[in-house]
N, C-alpha and C. Protein backbone atom coordinates (compact mmCIF):
# COMPACT_ATOMS: atom_id res chain seq x y z
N UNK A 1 135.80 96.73 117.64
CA UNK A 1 135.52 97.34 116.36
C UNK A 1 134.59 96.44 115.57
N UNK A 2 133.32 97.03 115.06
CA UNK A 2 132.83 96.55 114.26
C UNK A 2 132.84 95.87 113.03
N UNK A 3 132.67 94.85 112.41
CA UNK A 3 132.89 94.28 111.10
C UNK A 3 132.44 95.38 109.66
N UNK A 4 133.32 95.80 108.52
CA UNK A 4 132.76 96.13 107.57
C UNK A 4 131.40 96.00 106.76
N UNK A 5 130.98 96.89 106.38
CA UNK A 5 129.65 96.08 105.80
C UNK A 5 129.89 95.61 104.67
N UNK A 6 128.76 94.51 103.96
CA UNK A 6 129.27 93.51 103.33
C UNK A 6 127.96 94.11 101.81
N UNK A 7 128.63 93.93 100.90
CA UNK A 7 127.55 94.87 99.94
C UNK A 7 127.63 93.38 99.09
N UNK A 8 126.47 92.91 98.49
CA UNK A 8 126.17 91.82 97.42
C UNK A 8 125.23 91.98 96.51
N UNK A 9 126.04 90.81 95.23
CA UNK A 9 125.09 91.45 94.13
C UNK A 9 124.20 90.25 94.09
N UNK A 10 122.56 90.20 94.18
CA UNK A 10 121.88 88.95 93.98
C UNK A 10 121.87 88.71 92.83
N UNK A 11 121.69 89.62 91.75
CA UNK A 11 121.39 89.88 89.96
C UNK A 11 121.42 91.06 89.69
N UNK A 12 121.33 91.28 88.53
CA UNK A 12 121.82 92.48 87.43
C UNK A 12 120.91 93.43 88.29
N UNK A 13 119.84 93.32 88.76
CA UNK A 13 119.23 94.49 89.11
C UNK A 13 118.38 94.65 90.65
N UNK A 14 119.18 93.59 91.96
CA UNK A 14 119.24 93.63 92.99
C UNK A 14 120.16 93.38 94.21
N UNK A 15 120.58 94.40 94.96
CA UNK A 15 121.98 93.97 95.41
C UNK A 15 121.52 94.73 97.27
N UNK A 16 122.35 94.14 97.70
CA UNK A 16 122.03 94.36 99.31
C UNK A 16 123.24 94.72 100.13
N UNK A 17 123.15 95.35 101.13
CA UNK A 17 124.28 95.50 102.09
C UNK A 17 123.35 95.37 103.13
N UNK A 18 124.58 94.55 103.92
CA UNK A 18 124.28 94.53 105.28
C UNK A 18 125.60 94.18 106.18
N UNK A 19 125.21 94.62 107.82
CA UNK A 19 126.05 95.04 108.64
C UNK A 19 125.47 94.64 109.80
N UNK A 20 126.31 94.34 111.09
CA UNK A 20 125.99 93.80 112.14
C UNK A 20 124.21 93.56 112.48
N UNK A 21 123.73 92.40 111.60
CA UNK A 21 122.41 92.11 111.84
C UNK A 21 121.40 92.83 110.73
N UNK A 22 121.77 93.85 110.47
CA UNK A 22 120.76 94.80 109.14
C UNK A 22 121.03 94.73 107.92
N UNK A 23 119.91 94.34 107.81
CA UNK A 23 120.24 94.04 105.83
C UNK A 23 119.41 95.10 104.99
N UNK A 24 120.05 95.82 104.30
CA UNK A 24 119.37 96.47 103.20
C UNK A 24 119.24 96.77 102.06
N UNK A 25 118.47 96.49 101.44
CA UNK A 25 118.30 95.86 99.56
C UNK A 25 118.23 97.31 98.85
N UNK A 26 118.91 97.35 97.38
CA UNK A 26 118.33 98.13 97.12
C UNK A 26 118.33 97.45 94.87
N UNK A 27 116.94 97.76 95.00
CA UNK A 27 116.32 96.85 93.49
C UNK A 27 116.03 98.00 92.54
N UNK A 28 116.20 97.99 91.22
CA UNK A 28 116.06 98.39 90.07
C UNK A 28 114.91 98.53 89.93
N UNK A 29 114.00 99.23 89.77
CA UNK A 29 112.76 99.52 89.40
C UNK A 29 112.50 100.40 87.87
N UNK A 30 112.33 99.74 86.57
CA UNK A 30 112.12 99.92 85.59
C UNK A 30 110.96 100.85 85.48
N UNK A 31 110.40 101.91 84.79
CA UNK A 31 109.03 102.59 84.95
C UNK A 31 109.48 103.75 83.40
N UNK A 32 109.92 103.75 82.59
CA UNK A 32 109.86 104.64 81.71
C UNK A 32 111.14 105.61 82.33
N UNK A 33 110.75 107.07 82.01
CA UNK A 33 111.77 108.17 82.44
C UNK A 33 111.39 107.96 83.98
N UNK A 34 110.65 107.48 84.60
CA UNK A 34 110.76 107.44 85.80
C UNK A 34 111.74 106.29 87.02
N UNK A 35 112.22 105.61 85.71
CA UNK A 35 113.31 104.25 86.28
C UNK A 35 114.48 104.63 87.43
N UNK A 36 114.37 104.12 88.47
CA UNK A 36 115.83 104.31 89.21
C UNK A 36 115.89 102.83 90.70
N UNK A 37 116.68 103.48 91.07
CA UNK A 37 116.50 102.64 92.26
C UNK A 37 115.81 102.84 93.69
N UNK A 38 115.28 101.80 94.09
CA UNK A 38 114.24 101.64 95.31
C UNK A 38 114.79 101.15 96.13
N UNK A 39 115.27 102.05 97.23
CA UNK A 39 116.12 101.25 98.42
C UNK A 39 115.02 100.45 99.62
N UNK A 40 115.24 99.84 99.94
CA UNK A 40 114.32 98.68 100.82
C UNK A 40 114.81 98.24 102.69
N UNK A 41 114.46 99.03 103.44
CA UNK A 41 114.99 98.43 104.88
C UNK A 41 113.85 97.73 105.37
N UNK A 42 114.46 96.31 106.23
CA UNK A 42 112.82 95.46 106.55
C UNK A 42 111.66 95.37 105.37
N UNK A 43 111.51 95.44 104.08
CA UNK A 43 110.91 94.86 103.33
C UNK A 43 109.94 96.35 103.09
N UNK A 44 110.42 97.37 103.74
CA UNK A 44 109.78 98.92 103.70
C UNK A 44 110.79 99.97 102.69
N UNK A 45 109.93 100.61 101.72
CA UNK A 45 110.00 101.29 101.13
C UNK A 45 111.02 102.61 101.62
N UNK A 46 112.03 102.96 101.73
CA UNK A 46 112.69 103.59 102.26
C UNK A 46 112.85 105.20 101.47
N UNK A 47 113.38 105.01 100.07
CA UNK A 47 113.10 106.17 98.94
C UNK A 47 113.82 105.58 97.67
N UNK A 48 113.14 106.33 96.45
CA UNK A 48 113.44 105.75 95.36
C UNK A 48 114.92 106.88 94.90
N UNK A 49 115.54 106.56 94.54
CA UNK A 49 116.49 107.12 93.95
C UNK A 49 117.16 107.27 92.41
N UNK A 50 117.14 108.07 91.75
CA UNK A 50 117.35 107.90 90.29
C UNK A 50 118.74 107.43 89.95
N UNK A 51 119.88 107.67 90.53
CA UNK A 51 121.51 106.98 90.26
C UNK A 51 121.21 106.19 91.14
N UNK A 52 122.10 104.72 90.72
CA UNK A 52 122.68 103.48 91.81
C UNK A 52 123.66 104.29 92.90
N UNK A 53 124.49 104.88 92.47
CA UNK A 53 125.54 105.52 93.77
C UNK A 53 124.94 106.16 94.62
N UNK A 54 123.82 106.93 94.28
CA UNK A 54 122.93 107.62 95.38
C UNK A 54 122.35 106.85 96.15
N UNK A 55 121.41 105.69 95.67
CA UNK A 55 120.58 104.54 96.38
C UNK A 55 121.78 103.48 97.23
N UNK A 56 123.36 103.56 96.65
CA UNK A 56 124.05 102.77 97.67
C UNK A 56 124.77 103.58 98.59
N UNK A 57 124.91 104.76 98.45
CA UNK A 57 125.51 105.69 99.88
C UNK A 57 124.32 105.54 100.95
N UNK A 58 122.86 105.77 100.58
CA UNK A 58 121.70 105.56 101.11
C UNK A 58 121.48 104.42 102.20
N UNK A 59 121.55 103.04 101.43
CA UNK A 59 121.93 101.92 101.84
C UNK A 59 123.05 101.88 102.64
N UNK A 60 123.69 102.22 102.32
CA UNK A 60 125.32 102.28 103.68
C UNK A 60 124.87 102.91 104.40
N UNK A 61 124.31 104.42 104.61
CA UNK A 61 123.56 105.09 105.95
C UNK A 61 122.75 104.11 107.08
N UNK A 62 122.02 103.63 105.73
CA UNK A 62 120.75 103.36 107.06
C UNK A 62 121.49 101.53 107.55
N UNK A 63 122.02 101.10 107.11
CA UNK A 63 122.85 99.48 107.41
C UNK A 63 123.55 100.00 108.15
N UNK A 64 124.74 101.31 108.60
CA UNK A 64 125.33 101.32 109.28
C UNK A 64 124.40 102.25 110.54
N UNK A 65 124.08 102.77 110.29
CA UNK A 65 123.46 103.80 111.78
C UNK A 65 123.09 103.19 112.75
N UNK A 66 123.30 103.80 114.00
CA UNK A 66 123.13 103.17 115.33
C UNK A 66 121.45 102.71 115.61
N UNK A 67 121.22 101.90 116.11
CA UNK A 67 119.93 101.17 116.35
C UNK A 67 119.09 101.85 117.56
């Protein structure tokens, strides 16, 4: 059985999960009414998301899915 994934907060407005070897960030991106979060796999733009809970179910998908 695999280890849980491990979700961390770096600062107020960047936090990461990662899981057997995959790490994936997801950062606050400030922009007016257009502000939300920018999920990040490998340092690639993955999708921006307007709620944090949306951008971290997101982040749990792609950290946990098979390789």
């Amino acid at each position: 059985m695999s280890p849980k994934p491990t979700f961390t907060q770096e600062n107020s407005h960047r936090y990461a999960v990662e899981h057997a070897g995959r790490r994936v960030a997801l950062q606050y991106e400030p922009a007016g009414f257009q502000s939300g979060w920018a999920v990040y796999a490998d340092d690639t733009l993955v999708e921006r998301c307007p709620e944090f809970m949306q951008a971290r179910g997101l982040a749990l998908a792609l950290a946990t899915q098979d390789a």
